[in-house]
C-alpha atoms as a PDB file:
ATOM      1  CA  UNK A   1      68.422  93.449  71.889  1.00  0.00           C
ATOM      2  CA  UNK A   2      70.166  96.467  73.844  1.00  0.00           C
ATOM      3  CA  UNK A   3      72.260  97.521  70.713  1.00  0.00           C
ATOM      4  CA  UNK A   4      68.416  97.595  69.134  1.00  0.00           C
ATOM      5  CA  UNK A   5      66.769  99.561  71.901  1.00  0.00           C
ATOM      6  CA  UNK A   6      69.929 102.204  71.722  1.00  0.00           C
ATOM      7  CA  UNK A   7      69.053 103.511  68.643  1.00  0.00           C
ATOM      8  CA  UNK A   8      65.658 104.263  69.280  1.00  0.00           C
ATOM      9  CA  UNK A   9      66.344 107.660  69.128  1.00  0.00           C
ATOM     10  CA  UNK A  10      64.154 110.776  70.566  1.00  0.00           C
ATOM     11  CA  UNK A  11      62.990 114.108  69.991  1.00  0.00           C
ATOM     12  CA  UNK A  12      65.309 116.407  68.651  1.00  0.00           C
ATOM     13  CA  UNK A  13      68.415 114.280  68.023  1.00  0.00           C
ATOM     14  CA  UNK A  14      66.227 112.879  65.567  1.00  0.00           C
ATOM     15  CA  UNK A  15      64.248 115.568  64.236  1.00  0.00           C
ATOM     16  CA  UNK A  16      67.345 117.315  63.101  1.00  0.00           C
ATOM     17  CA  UNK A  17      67.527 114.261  60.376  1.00  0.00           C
ATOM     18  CA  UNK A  18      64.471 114.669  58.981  1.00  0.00           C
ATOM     19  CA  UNK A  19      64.444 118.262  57.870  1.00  0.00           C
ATOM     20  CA  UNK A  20      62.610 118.628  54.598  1.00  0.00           C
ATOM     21  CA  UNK A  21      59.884 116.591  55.715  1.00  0.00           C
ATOM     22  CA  UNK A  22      56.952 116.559  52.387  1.00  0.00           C
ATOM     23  CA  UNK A  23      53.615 118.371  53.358  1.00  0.00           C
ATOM     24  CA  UNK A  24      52.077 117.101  50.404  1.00  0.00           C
ATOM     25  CA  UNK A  25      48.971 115.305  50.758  1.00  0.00           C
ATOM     26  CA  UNK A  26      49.413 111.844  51.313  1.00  0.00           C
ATOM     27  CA  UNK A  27      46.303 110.069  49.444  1.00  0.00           C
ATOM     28  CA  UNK A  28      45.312 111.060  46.074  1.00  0.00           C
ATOM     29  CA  UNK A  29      41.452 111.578  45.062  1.00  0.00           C
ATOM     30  CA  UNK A  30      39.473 108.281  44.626  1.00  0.00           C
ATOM     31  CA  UNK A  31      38.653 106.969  41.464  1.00  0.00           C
ATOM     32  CA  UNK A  32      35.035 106.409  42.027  1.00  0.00           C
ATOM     33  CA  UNK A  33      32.258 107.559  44.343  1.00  0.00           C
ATOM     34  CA  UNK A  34      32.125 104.845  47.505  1.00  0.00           C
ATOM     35  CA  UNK A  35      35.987 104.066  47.243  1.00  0.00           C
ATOM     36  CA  UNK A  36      39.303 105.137  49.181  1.00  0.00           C
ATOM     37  CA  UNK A  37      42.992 104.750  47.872  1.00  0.00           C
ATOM     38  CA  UNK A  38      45.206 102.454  49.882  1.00  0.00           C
ATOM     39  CA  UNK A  39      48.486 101.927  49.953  1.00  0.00           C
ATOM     40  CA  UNK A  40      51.585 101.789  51.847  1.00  0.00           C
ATOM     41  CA  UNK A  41      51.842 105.377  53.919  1.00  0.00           C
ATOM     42  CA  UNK A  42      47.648 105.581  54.251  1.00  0.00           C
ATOM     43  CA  UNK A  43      46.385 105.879  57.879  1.00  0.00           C
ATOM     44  CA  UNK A  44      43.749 103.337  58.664  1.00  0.00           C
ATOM     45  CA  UNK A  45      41.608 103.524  61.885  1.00  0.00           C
ATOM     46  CA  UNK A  46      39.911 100.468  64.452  1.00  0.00           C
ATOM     47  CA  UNK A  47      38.542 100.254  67.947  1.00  0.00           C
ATOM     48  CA  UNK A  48      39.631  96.958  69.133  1.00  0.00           C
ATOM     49  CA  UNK A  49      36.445  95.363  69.046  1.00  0.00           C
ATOM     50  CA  UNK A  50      34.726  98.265  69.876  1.00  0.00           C
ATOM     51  CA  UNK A  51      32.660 101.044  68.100  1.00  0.00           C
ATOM     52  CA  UNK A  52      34.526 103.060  66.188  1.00  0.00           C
ATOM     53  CA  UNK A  53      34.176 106.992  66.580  1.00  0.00           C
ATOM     54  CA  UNK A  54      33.690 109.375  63.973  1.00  0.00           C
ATOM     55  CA  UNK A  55      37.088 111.353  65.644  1.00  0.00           C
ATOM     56  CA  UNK A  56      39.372 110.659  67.937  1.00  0.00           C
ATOM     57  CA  UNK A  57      39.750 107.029  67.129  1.00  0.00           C
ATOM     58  CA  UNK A  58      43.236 104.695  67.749  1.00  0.00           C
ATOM     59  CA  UNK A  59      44.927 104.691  64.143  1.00  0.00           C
ATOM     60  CA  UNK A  60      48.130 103.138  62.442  1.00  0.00           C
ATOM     61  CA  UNK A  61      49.905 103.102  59.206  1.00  0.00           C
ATOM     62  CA  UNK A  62      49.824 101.043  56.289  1.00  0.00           C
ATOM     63  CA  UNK A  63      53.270  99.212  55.484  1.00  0.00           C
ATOM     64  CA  UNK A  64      52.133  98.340  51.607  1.00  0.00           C
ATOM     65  CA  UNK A  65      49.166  96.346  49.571  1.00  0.00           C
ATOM     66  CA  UNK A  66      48.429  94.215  47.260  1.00  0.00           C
ATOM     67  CA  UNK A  67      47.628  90.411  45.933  1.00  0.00           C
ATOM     68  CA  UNK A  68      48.354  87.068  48.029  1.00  0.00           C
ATOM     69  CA  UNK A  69      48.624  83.877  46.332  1.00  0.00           C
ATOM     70  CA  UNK A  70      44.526  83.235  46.472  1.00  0.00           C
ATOM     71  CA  UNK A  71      43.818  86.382  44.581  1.00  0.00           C
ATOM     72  CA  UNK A  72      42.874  88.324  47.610  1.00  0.00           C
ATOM     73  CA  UNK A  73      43.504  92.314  48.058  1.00  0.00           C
ATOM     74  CA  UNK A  74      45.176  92.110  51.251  1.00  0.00           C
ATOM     75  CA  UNK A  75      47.478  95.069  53.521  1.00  0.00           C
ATOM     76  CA  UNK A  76      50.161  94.520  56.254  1.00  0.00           C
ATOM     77  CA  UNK A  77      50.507  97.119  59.436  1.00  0.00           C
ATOM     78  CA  UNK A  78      52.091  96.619  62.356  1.00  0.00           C
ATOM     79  CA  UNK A  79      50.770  93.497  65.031  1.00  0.00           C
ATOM     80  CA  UNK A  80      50.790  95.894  68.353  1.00  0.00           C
ATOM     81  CA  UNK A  81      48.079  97.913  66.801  1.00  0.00           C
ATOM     82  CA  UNK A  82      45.759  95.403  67.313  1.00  0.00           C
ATOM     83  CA  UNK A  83      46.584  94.304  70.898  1.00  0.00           C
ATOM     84  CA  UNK A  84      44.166  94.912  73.691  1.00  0.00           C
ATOM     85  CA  UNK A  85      44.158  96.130  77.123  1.00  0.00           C
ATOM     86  CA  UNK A  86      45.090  92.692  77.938  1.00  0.00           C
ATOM     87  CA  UNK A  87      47.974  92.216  75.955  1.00  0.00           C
ATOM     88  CA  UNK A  88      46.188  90.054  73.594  1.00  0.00           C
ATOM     89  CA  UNK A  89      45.795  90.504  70.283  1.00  0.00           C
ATOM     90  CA  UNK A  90      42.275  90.964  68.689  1.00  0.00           C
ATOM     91  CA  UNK A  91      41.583  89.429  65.424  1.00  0.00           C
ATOM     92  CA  UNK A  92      38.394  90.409  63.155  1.00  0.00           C
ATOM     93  CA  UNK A  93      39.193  93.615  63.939  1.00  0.00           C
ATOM     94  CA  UNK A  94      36.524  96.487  61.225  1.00  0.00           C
ATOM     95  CA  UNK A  95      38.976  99.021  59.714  1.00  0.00           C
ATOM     96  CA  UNK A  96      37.841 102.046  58.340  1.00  0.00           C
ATOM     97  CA  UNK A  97      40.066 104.693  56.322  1.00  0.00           C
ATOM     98  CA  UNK A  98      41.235 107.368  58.101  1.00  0.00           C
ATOM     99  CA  UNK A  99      40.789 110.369  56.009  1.00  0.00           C
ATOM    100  CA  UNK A 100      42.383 112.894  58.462  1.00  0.00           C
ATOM    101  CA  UNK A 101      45.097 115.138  56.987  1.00  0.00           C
ATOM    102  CA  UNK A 102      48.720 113.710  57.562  1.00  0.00           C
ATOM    103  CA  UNK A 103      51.246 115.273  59.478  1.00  0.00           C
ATOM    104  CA  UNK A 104      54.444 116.396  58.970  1.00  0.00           C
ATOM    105  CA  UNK A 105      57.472 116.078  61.152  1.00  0.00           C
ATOM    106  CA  UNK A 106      56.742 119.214  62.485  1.00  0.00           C
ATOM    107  CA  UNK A 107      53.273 119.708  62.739  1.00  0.00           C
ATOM    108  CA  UNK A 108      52.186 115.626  63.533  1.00  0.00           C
ATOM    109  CA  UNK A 109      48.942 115.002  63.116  1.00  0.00           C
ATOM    110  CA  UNK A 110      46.944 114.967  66.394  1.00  0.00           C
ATOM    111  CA  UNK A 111      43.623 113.174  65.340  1.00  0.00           C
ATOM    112  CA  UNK A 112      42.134 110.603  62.852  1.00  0.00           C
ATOM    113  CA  UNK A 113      38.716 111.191  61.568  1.00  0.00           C
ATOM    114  CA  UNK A 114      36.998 107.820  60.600  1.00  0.00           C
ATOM    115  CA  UNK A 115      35.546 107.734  56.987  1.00  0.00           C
ATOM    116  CA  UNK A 116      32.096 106.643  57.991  1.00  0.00           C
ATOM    117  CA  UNK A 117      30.713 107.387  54.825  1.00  0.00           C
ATOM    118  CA  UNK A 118      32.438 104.783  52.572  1.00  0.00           C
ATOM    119  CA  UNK A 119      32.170 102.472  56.501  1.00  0.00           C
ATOM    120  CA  UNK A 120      34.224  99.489  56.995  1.00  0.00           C
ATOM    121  CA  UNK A 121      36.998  98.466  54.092  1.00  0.00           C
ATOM    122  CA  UNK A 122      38.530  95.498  55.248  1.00  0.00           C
ATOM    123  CA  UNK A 123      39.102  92.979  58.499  1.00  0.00           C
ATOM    124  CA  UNK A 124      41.960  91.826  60.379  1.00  0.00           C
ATOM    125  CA  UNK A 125      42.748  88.089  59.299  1.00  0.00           C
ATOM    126  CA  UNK A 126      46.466  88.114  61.035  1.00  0.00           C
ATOM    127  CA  UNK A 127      48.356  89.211  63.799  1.00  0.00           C
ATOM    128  CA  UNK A 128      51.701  88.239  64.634  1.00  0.00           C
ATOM    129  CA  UNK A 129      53.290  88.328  68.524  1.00  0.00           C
ATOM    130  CA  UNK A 130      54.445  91.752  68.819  1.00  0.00           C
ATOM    131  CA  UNK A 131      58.538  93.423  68.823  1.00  0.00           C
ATOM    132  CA  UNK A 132      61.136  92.629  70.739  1.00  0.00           C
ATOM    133  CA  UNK A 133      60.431  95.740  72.590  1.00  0.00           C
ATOM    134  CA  UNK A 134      56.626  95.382  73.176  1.00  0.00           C
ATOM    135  CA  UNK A 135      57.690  91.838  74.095  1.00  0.00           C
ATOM    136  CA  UNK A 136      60.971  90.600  75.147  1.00  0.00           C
ATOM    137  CA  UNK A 137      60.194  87.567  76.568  1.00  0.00           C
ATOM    138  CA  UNK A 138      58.283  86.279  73.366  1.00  0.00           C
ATOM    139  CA  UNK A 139      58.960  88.349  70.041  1.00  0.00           C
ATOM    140  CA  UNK A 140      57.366  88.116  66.777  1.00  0.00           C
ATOM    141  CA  UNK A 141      57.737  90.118  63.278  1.00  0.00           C
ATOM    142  CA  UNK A 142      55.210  92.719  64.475  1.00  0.00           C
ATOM    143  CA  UNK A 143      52.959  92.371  61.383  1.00  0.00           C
ATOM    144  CA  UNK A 144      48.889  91.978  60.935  1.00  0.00           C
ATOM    145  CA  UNK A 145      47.495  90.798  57.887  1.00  0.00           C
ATOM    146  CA  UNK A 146      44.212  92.610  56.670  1.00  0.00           C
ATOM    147  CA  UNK A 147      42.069  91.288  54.029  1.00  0.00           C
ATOM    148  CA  UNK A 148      40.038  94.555  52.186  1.00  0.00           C
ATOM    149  CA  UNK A 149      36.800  94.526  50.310  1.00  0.00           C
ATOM    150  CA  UNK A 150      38.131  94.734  46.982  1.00  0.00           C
ATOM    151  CA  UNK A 151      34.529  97.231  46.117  1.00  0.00           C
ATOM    152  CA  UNK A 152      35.729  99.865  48.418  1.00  0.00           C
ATOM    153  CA  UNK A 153      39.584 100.083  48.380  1.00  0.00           C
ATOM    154  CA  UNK A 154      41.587 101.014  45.072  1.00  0.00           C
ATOM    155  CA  UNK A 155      44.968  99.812  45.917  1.00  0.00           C
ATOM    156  CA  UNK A 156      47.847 102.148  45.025  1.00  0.00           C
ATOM    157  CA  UNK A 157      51.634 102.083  45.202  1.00  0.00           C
ATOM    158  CA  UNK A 158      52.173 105.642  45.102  1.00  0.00           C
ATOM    159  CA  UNK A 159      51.526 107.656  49.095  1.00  0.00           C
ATOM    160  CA  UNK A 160      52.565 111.024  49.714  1.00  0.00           C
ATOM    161  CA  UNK A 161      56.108 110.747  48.392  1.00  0.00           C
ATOM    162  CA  UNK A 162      57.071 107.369  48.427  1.00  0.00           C
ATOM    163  CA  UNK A 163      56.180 104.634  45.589  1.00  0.00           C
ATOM    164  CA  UNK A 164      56.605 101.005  45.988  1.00  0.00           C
ATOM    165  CA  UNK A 165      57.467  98.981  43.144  1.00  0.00           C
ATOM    166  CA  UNK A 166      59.190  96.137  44.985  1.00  0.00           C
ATOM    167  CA  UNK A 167      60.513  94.262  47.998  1.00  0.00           C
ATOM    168  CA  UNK A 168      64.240  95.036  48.947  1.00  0.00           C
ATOM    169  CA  UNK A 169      66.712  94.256  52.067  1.00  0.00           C
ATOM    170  CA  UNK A 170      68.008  96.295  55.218  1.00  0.00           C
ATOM    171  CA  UNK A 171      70.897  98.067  52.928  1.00  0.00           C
ATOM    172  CA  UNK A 172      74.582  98.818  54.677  1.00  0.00           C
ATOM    173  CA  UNK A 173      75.036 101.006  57.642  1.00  0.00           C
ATOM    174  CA  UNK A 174      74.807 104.560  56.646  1.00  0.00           C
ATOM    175  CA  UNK A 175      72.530 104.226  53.805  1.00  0.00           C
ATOM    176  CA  UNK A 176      69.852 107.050  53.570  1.00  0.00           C
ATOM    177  CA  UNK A 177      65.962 105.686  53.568  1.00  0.00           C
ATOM    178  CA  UNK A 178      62.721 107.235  54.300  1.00  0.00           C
ATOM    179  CA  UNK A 179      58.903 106.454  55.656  1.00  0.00           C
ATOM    180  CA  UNK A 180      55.997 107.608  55.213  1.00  0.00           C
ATOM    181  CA  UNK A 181      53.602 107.356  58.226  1.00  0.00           C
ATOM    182  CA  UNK A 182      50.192 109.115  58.848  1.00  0.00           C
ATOM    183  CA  UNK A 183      51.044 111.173  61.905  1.00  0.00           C
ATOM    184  CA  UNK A 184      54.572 112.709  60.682  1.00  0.00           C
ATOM    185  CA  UNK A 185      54.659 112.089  57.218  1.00  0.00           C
ATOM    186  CA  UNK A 186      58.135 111.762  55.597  1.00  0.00           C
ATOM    187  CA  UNK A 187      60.904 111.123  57.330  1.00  0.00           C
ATOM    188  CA  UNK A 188      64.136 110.066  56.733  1.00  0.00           C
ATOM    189  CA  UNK A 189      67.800 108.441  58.211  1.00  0.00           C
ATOM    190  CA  UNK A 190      69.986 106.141  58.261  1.00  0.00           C
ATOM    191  CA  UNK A 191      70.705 102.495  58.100  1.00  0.00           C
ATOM    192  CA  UNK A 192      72.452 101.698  61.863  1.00  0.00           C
ATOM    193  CA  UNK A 193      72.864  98.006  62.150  1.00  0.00           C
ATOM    194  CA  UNK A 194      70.748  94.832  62.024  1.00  0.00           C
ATOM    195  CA  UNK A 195      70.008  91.972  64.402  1.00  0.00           C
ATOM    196  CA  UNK A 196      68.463  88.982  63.349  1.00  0.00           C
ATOM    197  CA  UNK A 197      64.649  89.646  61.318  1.00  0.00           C
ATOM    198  CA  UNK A 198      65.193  93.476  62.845  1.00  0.00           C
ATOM    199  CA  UNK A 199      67.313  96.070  61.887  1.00  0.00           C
ATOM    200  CA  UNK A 200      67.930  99.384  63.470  1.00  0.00           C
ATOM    201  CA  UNK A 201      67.820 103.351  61.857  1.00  0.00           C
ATOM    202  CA  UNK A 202      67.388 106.778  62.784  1.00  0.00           C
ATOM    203  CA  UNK A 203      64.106 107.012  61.146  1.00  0.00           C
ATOM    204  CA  UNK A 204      61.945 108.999  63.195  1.00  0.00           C
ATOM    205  CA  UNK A 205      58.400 107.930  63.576  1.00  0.00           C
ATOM    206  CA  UNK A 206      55.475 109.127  66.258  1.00  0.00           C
ATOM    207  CA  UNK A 207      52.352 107.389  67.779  1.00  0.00           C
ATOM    208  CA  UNK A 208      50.060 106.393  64.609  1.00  0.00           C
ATOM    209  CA  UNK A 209      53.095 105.916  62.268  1.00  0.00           C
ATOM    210  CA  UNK A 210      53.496 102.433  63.469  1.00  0.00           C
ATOM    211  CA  UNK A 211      53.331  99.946  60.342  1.00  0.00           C
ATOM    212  CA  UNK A 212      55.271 102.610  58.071  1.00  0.00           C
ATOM    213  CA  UNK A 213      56.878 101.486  55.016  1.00  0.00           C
ATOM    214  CA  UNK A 214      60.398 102.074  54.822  1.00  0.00           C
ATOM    215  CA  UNK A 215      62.184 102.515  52.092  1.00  0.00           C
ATOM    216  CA  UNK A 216      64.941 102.283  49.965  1.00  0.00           C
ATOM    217  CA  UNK A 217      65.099 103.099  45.979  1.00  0.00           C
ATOM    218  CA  UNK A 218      61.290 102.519  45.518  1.00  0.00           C
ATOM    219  CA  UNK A 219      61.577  99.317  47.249  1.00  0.00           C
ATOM    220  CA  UNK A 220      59.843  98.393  50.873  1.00  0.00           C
ATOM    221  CA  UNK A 221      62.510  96.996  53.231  1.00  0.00           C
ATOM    222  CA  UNK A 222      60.924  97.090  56.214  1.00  0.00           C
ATOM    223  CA  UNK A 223      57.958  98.133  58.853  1.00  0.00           C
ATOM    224  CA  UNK A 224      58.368 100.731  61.151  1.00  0.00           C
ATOM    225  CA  UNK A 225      57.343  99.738  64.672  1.00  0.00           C
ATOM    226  CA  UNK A 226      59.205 102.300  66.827  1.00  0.00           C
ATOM    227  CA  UNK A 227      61.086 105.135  66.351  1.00  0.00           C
ATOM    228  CA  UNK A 228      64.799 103.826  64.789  1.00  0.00           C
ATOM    229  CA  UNK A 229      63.438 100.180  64.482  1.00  0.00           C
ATOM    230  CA  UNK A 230      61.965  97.741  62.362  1.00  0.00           C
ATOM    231  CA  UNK A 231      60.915  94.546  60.626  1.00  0.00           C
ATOM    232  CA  UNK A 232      62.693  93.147  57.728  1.00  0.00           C
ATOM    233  CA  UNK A 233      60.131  92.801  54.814  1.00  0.00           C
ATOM    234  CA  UNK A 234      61.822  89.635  53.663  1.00  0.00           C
ATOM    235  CA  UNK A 235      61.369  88.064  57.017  1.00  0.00           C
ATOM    236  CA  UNK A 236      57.378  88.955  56.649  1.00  0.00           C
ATOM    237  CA  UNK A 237      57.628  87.697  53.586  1.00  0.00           C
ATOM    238  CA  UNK A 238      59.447  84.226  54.704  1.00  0.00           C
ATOM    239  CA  UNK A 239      56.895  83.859  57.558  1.00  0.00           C
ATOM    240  CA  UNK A 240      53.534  84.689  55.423  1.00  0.00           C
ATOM    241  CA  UNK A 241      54.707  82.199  53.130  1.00  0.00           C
ATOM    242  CA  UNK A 242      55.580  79.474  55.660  1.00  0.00           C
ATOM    243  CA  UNK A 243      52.150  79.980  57.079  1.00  0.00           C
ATOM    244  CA  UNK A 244      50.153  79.387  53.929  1.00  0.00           C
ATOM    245  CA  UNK A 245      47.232  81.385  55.039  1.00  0.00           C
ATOM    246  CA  UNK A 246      46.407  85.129  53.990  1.00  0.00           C
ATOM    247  CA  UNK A 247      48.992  87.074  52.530  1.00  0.00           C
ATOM    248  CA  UNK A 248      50.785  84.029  51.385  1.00  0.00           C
ATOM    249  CA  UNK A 249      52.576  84.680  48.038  1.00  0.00           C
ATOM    250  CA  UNK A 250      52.568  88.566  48.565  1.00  0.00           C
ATOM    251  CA  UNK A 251      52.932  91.032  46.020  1.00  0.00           C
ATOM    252  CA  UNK A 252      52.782  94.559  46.105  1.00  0.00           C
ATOM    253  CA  UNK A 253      50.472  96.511  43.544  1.00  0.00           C
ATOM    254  CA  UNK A 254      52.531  98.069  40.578  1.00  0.00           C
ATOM    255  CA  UNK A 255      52.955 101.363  40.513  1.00  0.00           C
END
């Protein structure tokens, strides 16, 4: 995994990629009192089995949304966002919406604030073992599986200023994509290489943009679990299915 951990690129070398980076607002208004808007980009927030604050709590990204094979409204984020102080991973995790402003590349954002009002929208069903990275010795896809209350969350394919209308593949090397994460908001690179389920990018990301969709032509390639790297969505796809729990028979909402 060395050629992998090579391109994790940092700070500036990065930055200078990214220029143009949107500062729109990355969650439209909801549809209905008592409801949020979901989709792949929106910054979710959890305490690991603990209370949740009101600021200041741990937050991630949404990699996409929408319908497994048993009709339920289910999301995918990263797995390490959900592993404890013990390096385990912590399942029935509450998450709440995280209705913070997003960040942009160059101003990231520096705090969630929990949406108490509209309380907990969904529950951690899933979580895989975590990167190669985050474990070498043992790694997994790096995706959790959350199940939302279907009352609370309007799913949406459209955040900030990506839309997802599909499922695509790590493209050739040099190929321009983009994320959108909650802390830094759009950013884009380029395809680098890939290596088994992972590929590699210079895609930069920062702490709270793990699970970020990438990519490519409206379509979700991968999850963004460090800053150049990734999971193949096909891969997630292949091991949900093989499973034959939640998210089994994924599909993203439509646009």
């Amino acid at each position: 995994m060395n050629r992998l951990r090579a391109t994790a690129l940092t700070g500036a070398a990065v930055l200078a990629l990214v220029t143009g980076a949107s500062t729109s607002s990355a969650v439209a208004a909801p549809e209905q009192p008592g409801t949020v808007r979901v989709g792949g980009g929106s910054g979710i927030v959890f305490g690991k089995g603990k209370p949740v604050p009101a600021h200041g709590a741990t937050w991630c990204t949404m990699t996409t949304i929408g319908h497994d094979k048993f009709g339920d409204l289910v999301g995918l984020t990263n797995a390490h966002c959900f592993y404890g102080d013990d390096n385990k991973p912590v399942l029935g995790d509450k998450i709440y919406y995280n209705k913070a402003k997003p960040g942009t590349a160059a101003q990231p954002a520096k705090t969630s604030e929990t949406d108490l009002a509209t309380g907990v929208i969904g529950e951690v069903v899933h979580v895989s073992l975590s990167n190669p990275v985050g474990s070498p010795t043992n790694p997994g896809l790096d995706y959790s599986v959350i199940k939302f209350d279907k009352s609370k969350v309007v799913p949406t394919a459209t955040v900030g200023d990506i839309t997802i209308d599909g499922i695509g593949t790590p493209p050739t090397p040099a190929t321009r994509m983009c994320k959108q994460g909650q802390t830094t908001g759009l950013t884009c690179g380029f395809m680098v290489s890939t290596s088994g389920p992972y590929f590699a990018h210079t895609i930069w990301e920062g702490p709270g943009d793990s699970g970020s969709p990438v990519v490519l032509n409206n379509k979700l390639i991968g999850n963004q679990w460090a800053a150049g790297l990734s999971t193949s969505m096909t891969a997630i796809l292949a091991d949900m299915n093989k499973r034959g729990q939640a998210g089994a028979g994924f599909t993203p909402v439509a646009p």
